[in-house]
ModelCIF file with pLDDT and N, C-alpha, C, O atoms, coordinates in Angstrom:
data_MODEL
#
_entry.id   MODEL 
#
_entity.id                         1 
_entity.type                       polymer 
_entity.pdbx_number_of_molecules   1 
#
_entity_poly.entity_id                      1 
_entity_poly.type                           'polypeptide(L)' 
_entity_poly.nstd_linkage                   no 
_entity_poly.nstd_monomer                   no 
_entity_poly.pdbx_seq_one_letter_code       
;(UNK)(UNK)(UNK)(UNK)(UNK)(UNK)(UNK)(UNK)(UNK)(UNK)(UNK)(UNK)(UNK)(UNK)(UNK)(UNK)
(UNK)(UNK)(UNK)(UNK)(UNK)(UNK)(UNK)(UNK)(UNK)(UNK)(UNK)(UNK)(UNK)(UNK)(UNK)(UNK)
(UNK)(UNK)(UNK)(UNK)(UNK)(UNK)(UNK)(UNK)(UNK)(UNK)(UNK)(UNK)(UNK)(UNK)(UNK)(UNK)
;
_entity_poly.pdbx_seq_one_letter_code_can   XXXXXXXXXXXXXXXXXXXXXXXXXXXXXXXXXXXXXXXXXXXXXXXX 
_entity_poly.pdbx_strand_id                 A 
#
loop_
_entity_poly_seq.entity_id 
_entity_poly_seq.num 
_entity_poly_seq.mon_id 
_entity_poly_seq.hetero 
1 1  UNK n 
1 2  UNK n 
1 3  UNK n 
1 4  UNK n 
1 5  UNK n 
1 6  UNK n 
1 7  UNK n 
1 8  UNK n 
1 9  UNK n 
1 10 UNK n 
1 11 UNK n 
1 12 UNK n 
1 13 UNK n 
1 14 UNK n 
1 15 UNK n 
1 16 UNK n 
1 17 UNK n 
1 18 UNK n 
1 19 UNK n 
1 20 UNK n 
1 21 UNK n 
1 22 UNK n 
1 23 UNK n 
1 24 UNK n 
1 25 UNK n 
1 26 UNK n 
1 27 UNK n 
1 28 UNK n 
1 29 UNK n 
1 30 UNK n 
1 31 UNK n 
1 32 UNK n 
1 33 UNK n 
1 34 UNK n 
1 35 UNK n 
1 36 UNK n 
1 37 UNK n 
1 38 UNK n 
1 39 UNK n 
1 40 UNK n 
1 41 UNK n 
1 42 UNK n 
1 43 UNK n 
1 44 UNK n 
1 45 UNK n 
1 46 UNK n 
1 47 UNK n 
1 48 UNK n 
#
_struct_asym.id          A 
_struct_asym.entity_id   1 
#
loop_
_ma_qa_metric.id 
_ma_qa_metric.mode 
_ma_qa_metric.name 
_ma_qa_metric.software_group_id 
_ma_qa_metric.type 
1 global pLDDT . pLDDT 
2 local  pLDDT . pLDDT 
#
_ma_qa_metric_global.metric_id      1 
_ma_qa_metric_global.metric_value   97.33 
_ma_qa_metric_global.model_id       1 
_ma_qa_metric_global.ordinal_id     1 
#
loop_
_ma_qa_metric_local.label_asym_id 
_ma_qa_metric_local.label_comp_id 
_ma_qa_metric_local.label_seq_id 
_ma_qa_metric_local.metric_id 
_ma_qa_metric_local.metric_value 
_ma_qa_metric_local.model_id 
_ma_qa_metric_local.ordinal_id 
A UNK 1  2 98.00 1 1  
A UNK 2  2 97.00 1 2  
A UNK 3  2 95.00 1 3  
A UNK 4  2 96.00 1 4  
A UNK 5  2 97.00 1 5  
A UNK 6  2 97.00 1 6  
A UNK 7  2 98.00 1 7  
A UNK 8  2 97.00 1 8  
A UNK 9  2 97.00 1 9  
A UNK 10 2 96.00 1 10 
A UNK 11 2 97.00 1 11 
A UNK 12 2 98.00 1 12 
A UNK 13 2 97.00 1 13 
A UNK 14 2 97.00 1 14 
A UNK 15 2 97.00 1 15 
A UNK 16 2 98.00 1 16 
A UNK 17 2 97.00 1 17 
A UNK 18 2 98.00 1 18 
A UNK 19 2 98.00 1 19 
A UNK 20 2 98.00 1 20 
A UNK 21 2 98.00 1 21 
A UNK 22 2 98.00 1 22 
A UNK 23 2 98.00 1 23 
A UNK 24 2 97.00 1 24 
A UNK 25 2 97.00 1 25 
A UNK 26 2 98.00 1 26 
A UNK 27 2 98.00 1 27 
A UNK 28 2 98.00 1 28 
A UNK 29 2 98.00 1 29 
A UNK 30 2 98.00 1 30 
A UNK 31 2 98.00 1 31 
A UNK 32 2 97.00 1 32 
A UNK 33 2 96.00 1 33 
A UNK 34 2 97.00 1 34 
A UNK 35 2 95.00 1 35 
A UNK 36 2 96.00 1 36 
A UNK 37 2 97.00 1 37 
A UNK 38 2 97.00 1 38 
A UNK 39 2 98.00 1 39 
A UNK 40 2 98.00 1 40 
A UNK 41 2 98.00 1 41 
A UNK 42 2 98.00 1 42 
A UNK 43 2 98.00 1 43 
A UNK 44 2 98.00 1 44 
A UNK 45 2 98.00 1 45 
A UNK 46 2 98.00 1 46 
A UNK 47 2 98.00 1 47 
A UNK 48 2 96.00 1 48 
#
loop_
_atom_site.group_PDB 
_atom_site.id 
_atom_site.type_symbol 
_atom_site.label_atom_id 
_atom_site.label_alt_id 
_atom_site.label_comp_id 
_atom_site.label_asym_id 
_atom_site.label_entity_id 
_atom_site.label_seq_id 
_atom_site.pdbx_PDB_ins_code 
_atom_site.Cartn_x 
_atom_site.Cartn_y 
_atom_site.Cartn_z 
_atom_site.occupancy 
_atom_site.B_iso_or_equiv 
_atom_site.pdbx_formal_charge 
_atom_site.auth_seq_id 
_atom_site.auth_comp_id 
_atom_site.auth_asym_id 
_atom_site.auth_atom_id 
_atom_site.pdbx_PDB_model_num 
ATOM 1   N N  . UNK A 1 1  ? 2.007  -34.835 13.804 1.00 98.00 ? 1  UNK A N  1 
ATOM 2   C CA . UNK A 1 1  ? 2.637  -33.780 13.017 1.00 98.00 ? 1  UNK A CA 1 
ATOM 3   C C  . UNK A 1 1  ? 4.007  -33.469 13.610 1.00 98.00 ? 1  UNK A C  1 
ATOM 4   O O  . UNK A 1 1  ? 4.086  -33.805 14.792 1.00 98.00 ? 1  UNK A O  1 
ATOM 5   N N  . UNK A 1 2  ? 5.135  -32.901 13.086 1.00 97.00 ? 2  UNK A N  1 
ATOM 6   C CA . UNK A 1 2  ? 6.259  -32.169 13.323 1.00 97.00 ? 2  UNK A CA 1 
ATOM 7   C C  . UNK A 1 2  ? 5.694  -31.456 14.240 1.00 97.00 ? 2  UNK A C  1 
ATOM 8   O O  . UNK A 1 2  ? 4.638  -30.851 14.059 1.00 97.00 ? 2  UNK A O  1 
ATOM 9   N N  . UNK A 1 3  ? 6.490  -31.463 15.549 1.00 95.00 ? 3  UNK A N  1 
ATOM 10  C CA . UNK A 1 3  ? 6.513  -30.519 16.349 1.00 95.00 ? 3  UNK A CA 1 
ATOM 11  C C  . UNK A 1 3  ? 7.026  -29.157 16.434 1.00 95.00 ? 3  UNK A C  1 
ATOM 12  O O  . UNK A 1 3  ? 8.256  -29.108 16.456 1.00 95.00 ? 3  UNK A O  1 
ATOM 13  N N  . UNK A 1 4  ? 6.431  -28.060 16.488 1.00 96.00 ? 4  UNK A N  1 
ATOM 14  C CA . UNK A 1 4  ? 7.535  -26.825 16.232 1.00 96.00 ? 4  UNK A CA 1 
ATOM 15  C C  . UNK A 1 4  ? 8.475  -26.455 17.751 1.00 96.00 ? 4  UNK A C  1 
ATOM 16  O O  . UNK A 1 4  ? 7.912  -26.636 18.831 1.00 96.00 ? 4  UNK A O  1 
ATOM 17  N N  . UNK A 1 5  ? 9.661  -26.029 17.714 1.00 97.00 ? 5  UNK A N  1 
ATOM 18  C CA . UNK A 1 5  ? 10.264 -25.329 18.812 1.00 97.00 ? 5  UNK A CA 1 
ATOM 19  C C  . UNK A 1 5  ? 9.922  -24.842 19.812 1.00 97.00 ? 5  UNK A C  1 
ATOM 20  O O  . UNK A 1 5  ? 8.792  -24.357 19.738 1.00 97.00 ? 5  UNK A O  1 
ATOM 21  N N  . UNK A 1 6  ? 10.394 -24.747 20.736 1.00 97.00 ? 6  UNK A N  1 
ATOM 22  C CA . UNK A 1 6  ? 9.683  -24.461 21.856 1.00 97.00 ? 6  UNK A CA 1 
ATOM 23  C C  . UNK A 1 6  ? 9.971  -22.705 22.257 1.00 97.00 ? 6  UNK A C  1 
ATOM 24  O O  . UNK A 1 6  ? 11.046 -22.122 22.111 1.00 97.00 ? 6  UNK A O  1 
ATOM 25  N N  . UNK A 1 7  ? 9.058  -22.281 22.634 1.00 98.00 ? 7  UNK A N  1 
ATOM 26  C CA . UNK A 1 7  ? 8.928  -20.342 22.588 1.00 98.00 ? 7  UNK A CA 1 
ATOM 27  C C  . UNK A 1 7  ? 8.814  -20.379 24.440 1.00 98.00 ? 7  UNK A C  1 
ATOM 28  O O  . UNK A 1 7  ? 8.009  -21.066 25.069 1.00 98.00 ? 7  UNK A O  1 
ATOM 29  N N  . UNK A 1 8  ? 9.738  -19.545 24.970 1.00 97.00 ? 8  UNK A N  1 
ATOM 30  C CA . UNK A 1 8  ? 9.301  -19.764 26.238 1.00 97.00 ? 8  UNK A CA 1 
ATOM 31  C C  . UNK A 1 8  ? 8.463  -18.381 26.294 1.00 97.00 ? 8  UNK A C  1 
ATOM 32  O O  . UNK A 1 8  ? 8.786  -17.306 25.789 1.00 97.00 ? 8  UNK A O  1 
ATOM 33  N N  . UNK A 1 9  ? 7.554  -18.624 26.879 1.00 97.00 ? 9  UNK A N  1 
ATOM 34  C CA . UNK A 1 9  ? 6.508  -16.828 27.322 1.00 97.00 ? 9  UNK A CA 1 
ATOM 35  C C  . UNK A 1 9  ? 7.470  -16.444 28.404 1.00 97.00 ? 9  UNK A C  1 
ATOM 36  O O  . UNK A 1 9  ? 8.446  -16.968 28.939 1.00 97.00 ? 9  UNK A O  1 
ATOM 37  N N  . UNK A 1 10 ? 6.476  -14.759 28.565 1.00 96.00 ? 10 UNK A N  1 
ATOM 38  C CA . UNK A 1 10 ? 6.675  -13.964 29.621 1.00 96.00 ? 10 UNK A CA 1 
ATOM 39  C C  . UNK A 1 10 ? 5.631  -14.651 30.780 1.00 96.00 ? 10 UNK A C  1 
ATOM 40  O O  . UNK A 1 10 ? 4.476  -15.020 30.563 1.00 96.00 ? 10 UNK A O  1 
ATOM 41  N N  . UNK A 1 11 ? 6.454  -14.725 32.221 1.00 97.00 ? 11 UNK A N  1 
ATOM 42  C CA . UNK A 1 11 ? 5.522  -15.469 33.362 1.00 97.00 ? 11 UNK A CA 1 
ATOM 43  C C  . UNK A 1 11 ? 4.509  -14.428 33.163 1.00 97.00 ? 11 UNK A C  1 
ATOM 44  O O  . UNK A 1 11 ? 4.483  -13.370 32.535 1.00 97.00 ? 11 UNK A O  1 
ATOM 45  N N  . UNK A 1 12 ? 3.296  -15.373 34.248 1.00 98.00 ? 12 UNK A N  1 
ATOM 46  C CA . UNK A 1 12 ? 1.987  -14.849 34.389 1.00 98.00 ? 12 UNK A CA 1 
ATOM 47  C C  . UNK A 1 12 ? 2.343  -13.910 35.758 1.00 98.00 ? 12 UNK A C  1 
ATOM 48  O O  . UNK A 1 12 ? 3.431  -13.849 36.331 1.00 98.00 ? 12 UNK A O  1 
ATOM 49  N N  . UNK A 1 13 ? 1.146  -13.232 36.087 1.00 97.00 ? 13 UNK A N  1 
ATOM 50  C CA . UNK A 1 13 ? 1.317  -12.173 37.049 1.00 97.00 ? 13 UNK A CA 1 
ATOM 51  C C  . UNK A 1 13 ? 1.863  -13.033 38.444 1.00 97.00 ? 13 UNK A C  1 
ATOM 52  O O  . UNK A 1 13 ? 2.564  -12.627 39.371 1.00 97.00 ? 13 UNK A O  1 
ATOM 53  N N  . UNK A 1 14 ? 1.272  -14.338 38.215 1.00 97.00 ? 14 UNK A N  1 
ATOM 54  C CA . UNK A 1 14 ? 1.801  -15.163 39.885 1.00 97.00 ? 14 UNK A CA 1 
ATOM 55  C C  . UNK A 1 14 ? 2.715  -15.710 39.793 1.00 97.00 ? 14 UNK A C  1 
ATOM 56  O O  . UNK A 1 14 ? 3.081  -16.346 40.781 1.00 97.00 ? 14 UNK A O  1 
ATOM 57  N N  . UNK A 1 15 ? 3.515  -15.736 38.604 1.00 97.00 ? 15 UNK A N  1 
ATOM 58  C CA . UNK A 1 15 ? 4.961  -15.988 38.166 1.00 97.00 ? 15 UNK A CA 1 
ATOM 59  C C  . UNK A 1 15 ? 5.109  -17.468 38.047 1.00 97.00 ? 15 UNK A C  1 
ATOM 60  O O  . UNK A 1 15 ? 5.889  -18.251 38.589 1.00 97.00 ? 15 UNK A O  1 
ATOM 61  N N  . UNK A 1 16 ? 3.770  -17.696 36.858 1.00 98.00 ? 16 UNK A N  1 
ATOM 62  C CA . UNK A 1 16 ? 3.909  -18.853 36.593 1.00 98.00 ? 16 UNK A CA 1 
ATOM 63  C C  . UNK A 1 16 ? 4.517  -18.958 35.246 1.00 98.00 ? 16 UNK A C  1 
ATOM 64  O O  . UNK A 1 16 ? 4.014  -18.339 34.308 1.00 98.00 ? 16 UNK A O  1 
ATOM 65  N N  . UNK A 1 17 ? 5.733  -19.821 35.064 1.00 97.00 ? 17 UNK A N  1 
ATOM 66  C CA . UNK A 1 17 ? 6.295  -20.278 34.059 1.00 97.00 ? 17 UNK A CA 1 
ATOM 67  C C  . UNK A 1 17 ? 5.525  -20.660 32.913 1.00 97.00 ? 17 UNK A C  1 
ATOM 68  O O  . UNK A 1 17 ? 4.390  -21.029 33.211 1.00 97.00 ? 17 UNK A O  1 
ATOM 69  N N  . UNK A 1 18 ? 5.827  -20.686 31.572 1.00 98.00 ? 18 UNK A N  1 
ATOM 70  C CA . UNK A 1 18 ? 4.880  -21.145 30.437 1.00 98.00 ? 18 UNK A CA 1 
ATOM 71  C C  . UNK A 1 18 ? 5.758  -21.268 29.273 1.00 98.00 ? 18 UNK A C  1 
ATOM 72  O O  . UNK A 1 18 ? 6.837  -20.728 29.033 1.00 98.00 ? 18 UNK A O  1 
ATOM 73  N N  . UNK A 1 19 ? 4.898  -22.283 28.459 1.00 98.00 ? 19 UNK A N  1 
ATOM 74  C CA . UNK A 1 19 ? 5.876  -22.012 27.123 1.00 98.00 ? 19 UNK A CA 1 
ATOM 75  C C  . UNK A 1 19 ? 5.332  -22.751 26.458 1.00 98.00 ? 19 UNK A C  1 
ATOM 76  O O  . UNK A 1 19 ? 4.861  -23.818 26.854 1.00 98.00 ? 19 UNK A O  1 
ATOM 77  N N  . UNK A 1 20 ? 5.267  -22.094 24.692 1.00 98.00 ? 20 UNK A N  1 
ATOM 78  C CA . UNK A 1 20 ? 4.320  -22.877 23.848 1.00 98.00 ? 20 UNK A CA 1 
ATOM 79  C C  . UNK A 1 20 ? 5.490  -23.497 22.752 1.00 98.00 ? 20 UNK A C  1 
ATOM 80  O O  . UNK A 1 20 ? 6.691  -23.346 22.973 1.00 98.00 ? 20 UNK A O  1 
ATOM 81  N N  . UNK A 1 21 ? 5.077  -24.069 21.788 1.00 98.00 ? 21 UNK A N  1 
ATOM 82  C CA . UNK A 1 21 ? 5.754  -24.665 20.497 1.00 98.00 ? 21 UNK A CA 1 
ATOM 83  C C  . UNK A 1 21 ? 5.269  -23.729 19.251 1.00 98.00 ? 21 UNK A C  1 
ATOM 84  O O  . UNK A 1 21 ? 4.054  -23.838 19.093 1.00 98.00 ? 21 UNK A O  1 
ATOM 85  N N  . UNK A 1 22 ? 5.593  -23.263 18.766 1.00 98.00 ? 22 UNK A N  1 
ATOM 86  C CA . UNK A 1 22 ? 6.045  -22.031 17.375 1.00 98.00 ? 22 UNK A CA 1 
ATOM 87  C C  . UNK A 1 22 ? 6.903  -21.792 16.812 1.00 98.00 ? 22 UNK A C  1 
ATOM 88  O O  . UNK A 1 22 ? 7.993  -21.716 17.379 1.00 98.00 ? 22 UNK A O  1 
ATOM 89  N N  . UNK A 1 23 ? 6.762  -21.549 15.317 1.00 98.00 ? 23 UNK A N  1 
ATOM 90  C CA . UNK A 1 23 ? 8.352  -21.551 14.628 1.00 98.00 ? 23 UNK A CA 1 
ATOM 91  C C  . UNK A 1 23 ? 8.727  -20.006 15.038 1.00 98.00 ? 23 UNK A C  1 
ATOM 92  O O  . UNK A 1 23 ? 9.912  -19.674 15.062 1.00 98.00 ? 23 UNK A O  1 
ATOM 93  N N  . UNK A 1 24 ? 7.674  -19.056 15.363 1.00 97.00 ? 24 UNK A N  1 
ATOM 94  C CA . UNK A 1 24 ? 8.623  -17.817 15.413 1.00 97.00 ? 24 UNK A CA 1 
ATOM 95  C C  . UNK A 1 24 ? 8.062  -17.221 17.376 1.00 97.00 ? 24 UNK A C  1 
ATOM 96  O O  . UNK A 1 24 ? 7.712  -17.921 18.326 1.00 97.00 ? 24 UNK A O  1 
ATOM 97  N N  . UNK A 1 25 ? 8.204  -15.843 17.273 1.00 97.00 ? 25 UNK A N  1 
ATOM 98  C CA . UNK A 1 25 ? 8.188  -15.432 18.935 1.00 97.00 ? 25 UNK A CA 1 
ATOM 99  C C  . UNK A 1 25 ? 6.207  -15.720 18.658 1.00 97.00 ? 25 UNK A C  1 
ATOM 100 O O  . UNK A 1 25 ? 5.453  -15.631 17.689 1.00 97.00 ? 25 UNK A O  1 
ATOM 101 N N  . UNK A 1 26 ? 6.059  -16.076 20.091 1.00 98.00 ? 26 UNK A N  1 
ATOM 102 C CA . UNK A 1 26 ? 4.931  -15.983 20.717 1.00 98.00 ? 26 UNK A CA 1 
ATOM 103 C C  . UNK A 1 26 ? 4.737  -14.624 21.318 1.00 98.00 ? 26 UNK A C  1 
ATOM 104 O O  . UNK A 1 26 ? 5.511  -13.889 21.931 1.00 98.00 ? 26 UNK A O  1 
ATOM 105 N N  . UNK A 1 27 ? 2.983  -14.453 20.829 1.00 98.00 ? 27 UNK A N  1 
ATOM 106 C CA . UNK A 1 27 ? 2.853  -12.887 21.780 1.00 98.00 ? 27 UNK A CA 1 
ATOM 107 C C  . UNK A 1 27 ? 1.310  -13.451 22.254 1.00 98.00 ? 27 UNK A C  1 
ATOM 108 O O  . UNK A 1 27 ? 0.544  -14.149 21.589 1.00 98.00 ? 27 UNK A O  1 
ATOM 109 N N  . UNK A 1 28 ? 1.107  -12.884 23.703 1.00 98.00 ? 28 UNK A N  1 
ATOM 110 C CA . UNK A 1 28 ? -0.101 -12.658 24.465 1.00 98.00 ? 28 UNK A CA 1 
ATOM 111 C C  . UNK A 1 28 ? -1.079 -12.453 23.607 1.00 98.00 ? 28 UNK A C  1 
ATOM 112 O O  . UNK A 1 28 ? -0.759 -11.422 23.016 1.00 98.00 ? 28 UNK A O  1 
ATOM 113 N N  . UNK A 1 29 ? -2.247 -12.894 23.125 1.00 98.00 ? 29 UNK A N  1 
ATOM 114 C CA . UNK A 1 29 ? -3.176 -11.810 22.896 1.00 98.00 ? 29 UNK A CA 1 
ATOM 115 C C  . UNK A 1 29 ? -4.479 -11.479 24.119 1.00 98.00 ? 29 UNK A C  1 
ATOM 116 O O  . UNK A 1 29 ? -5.371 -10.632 24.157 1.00 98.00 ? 29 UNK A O  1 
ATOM 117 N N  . UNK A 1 30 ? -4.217 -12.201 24.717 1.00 98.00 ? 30 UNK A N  1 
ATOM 118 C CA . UNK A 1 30 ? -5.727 -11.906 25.615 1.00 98.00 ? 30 UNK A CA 1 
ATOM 119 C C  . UNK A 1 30 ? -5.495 -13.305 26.799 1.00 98.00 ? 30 UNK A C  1 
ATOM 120 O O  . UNK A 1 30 ? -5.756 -14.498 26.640 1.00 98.00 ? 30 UNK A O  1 
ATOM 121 N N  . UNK A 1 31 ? -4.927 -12.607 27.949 1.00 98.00 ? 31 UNK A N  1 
ATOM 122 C CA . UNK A 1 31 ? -4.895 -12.760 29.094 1.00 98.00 ? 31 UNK A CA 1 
ATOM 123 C C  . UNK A 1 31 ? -6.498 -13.706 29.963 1.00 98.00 ? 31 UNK A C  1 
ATOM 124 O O  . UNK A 1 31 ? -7.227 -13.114 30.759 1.00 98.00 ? 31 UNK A O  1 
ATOM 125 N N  . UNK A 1 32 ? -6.695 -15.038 29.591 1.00 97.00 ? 32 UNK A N  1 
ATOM 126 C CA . UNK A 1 32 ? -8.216 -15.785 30.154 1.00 97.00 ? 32 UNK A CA 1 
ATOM 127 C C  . UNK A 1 32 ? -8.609 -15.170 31.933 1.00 97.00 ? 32 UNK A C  1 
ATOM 128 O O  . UNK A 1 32 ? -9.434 -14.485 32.537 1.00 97.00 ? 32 UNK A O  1 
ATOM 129 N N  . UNK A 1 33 ? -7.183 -16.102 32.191 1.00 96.00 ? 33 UNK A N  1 
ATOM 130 C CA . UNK A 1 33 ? -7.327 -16.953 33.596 1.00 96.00 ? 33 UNK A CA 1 
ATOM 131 C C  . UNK A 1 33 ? -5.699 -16.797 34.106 1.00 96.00 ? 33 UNK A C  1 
ATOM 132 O O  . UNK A 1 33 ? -4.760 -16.999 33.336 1.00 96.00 ? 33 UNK A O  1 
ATOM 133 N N  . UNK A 1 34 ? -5.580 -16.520 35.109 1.00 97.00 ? 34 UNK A N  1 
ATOM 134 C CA . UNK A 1 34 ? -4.238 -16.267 36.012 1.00 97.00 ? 34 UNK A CA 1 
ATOM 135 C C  . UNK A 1 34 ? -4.295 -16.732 37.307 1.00 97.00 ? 34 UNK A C  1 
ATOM 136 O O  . UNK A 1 34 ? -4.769 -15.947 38.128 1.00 97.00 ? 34 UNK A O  1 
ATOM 137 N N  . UNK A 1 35 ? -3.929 -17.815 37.699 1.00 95.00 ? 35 UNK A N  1 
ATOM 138 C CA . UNK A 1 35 ? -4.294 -18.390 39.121 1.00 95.00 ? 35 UNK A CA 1 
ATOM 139 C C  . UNK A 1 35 ? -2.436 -18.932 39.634 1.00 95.00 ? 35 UNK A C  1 
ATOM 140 O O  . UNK A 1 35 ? -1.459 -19.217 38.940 1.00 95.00 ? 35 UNK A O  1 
ATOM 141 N N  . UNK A 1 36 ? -2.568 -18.894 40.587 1.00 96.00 ? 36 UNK A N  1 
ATOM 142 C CA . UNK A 1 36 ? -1.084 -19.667 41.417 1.00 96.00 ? 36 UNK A CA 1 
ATOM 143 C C  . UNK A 1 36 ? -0.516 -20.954 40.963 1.00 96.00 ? 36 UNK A C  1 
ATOM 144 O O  . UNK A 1 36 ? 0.662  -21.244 41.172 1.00 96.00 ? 36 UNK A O  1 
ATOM 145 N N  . UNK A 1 37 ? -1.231 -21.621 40.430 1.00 97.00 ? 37 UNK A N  1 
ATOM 146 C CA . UNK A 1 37 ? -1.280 -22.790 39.668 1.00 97.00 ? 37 UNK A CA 1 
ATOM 147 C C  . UNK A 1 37 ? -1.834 -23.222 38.681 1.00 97.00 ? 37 UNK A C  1 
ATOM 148 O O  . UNK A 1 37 ? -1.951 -24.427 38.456 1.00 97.00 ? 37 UNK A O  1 
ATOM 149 N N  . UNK A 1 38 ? -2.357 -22.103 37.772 1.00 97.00 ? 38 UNK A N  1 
ATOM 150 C CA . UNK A 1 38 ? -2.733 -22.193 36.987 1.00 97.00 ? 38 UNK A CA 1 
ATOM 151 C C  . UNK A 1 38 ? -3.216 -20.993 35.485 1.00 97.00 ? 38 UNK A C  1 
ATOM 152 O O  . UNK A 1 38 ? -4.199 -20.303 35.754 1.00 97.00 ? 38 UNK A O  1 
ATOM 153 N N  . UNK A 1 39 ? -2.599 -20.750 34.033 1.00 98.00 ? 39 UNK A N  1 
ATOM 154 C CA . UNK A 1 39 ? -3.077 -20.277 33.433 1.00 98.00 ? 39 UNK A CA 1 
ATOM 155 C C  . UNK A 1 39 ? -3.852 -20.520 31.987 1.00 98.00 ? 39 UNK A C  1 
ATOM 156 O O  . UNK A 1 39 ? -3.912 -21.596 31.392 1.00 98.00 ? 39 UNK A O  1 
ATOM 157 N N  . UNK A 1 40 ? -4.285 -19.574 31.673 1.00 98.00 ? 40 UNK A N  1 
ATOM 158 C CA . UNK A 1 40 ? -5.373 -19.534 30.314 1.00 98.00 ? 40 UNK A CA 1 
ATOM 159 C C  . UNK A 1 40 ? -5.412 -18.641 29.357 1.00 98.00 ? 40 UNK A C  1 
ATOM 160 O O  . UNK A 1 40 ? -6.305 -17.813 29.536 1.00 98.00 ? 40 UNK A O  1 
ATOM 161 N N  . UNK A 1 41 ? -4.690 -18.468 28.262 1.00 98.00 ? 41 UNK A N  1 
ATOM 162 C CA . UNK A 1 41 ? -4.661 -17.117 27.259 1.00 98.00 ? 41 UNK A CA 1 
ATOM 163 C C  . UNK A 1 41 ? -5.036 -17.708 26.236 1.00 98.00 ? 41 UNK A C  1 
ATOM 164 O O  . UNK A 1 41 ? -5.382 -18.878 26.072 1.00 98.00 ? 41 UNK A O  1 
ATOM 165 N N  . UNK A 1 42 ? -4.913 -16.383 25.150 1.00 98.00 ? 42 UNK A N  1 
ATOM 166 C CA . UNK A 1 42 ? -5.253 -16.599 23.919 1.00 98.00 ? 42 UNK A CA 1 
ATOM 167 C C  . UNK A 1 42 ? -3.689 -16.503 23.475 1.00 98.00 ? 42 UNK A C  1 
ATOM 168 O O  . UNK A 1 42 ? -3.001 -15.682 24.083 1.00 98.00 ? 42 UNK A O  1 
ATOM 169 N N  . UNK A 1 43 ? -3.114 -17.249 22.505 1.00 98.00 ? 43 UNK A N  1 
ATOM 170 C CA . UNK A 1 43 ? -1.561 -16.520 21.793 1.00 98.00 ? 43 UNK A CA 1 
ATOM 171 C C  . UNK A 1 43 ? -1.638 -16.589 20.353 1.00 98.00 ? 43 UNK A C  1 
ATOM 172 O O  . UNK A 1 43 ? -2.188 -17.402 19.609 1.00 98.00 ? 43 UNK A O  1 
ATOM 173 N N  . UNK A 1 44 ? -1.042 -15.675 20.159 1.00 98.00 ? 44 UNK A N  1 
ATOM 174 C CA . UNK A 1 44 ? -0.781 -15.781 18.381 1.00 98.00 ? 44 UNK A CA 1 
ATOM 175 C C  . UNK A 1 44 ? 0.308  -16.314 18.198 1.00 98.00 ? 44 UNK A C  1 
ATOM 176 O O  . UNK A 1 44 ? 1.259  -15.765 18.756 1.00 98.00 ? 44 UNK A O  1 
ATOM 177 N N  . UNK A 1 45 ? 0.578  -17.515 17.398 1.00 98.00 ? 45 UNK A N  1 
ATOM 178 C CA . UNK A 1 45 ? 1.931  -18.023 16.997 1.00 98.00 ? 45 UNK A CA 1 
ATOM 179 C C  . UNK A 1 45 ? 2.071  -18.572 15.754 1.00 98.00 ? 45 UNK A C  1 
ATOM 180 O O  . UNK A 1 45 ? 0.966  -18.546 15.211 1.00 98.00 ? 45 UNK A O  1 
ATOM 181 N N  . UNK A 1 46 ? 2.775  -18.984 15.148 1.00 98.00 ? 46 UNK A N  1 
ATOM 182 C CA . UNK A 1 46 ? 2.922  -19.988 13.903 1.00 98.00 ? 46 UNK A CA 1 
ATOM 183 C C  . UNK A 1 46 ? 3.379  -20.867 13.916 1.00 98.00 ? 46 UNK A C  1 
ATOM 184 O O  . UNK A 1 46 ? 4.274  -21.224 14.683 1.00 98.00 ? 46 UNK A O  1 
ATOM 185 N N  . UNK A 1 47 ? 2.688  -21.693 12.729 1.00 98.00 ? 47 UNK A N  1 
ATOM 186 C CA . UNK A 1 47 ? 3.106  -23.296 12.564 1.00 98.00 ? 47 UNK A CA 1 
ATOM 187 C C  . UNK A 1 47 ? 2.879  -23.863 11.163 1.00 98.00 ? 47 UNK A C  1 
ATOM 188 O O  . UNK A 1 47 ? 1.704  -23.661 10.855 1.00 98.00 ? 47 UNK A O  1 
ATOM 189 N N  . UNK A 1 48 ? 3.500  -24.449 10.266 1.00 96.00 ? 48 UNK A N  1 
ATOM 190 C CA . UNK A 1 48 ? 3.663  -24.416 8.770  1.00 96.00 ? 48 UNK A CA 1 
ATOM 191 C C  . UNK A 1 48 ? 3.336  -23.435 7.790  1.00 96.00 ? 48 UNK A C  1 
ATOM 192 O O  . UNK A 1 48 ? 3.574  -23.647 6.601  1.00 96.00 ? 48 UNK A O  1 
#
């Protein structure tokens, strides 16, 4: 499929970098897993 744009997030609490593909802003919904090397959320975004 077409790839959508890239959305950079807000870092995780251990200031890990992230970033998803969505045509519009990405938002958090529910915070999984937060580790030093590693995270896990839920996000709401769009795509076609």
């Amino acid at each position: 499929v077409e790839p959508a744009p890239v959305q950079v997030l807000p870092r995780t609490a251990w200031r890990l970098a992230r970033r998803m593909r969505s045509e519009q802003a990405v938002s958090v919904a529910e915070q999984l897993e937060d580790t030093p090397f590693y995270q896990r959320a839920l996000l709401r975004f769009a795509y076609a």
